[in-house]
Protein backbone atom coordinates (compact mmCIF):
# COMPACT_ATOMS: atom_id res chain seq x y z
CA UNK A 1 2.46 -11.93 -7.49
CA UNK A 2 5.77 -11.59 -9.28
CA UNK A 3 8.16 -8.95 -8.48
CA UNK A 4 7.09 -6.59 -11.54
CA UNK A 5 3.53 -7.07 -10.49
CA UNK A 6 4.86 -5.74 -6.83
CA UNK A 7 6.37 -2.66 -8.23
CA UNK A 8 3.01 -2.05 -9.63
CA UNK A 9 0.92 -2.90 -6.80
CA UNK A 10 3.32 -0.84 -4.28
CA UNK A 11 2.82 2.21 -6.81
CA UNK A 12 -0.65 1.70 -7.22
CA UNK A 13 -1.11 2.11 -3.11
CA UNK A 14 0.93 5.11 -3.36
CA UNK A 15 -1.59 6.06 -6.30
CA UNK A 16 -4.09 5.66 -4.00
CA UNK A 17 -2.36 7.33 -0.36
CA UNK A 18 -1.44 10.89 -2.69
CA UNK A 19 -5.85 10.78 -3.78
CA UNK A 20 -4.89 9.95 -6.88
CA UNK A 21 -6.38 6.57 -7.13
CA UNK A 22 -10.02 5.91 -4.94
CA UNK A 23 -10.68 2.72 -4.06
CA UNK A 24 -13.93 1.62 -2.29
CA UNK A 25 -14.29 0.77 1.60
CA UNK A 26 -13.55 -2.53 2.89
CA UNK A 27 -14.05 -5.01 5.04
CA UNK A 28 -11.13 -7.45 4.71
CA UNK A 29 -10.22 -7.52 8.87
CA UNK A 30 -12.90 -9.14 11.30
CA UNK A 31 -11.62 -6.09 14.23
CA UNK A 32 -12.41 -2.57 14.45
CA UNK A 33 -10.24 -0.45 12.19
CA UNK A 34 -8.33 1.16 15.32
CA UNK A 35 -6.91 -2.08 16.23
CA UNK A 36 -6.08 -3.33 13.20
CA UNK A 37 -4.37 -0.09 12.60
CA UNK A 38 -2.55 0.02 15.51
CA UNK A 39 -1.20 -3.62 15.46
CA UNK A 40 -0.52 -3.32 11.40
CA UNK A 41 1.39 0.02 12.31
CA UNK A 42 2.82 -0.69 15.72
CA UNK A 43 3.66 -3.75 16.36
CA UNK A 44 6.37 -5.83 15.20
CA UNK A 45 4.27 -8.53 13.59
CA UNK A 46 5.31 -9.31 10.12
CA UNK A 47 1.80 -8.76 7.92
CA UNK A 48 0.56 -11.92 6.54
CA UNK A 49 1.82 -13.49 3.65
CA UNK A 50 -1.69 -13.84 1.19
CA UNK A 51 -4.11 -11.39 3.01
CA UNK A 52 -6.38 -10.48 0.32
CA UNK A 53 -5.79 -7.14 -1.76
CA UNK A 54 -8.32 -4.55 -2.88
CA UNK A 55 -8.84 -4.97 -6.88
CA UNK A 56 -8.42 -1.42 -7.35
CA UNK A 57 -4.74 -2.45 -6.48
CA UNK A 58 -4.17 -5.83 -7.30
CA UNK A 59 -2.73 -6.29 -10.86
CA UNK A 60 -4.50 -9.30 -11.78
CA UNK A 61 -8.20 -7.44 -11.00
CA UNK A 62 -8.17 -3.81 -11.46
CA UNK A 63 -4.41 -2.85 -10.82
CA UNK A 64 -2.12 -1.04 -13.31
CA UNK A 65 -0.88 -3.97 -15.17
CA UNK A 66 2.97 -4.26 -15.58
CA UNK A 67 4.40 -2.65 -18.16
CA UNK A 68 8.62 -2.14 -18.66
CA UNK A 69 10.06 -3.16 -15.01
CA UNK A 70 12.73 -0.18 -15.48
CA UNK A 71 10.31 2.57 -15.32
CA UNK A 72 7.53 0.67 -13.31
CA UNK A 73 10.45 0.92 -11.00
CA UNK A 74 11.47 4.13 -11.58
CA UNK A 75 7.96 5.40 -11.47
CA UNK A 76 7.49 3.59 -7.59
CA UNK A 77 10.66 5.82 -6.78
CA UNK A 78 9.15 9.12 -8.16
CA UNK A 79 5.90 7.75 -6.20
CA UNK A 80 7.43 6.87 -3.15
CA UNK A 81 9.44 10.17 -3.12
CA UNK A 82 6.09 12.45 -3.80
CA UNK A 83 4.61 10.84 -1.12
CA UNK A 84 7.17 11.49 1.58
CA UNK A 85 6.64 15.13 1.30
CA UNK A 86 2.98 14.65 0.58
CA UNK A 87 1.25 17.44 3.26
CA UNK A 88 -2.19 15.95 2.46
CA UNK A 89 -5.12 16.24 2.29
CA UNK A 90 -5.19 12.13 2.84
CA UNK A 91 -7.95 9.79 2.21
CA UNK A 92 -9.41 7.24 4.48
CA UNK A 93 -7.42 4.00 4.47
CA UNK A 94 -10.39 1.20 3.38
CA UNK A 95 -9.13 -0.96 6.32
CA UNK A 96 -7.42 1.12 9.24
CA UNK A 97 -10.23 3.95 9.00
CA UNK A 98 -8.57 7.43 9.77
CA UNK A 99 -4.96 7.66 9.89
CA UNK A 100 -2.50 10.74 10.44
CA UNK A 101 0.70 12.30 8.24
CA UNK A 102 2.84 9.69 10.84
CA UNK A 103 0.85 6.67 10.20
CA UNK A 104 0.50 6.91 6.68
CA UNK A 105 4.63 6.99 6.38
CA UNK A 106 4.72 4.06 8.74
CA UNK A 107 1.93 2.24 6.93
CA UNK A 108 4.04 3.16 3.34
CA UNK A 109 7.45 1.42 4.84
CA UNK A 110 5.25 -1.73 6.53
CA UNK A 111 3.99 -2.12 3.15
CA UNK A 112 7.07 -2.19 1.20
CA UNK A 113 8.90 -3.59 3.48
CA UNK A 114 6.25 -6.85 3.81
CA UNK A 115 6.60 -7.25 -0.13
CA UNK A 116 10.37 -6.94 -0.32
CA UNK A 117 10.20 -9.54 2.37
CA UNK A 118 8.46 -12.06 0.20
CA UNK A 119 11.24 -11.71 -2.39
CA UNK A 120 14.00 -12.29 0.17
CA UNK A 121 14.81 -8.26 -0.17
């Protein structure tokens, strides 16, 4: 994944936390979804570097595919910003199961915030 492809991938989760983008249940974790919620949310593991993606997400499968990085970009900050004041309803997460207003704000930062990391951000 290159860094335009993570501006579309981050977006495309977004996409997919506002119910605007469904994507099917998985089973990508060997552990119930409460505990890989809880140590994905609070813990202070870094997330793996190469865990497999959903394809509704990933830009090489079924992911929006880049486009112009400025309003990719600009588009994850509109995103990002919706999403923030979003008051639900929310969907269930295909991996952690059931999560609340709080945990879906923690699990938007975790995610950034592990893809930034791979870039040295």
């Amino acid at each position: 994944m290159n860094a335009h492809e993570m501006v579309c991938h981050l977006a495309d989760a977004v996409r997919f936390a506002l119910g605007e983008r469904p994507v099917e249940e998985a089973r990508l974790l060997r552990v119930p979804a409460p505990v890989a919620r809880f140590v994905a949310l609070r813990t202070p593991f870094p997330w793996p570097r190469g865990a497999p993606t959903l394809p509704e997400i990933d830009q090489e499968r079924q992911g929006t595919p880049p486009q112009d990085f400025q309003t990719d970009r600009e588009e994850l900050e509109r995103l990002m910003r919706r999403l923030s004041g979003h008051q639900g309803p929310w969907p269930r997460h295909p991996i952690f199961g059931h999560m609340s207003p709080a945990d879906w704000g923690r699990w938007a930062f975790r995610h950034a915030d592990h893809h930034l990391r791979q870039f040295g951000a």
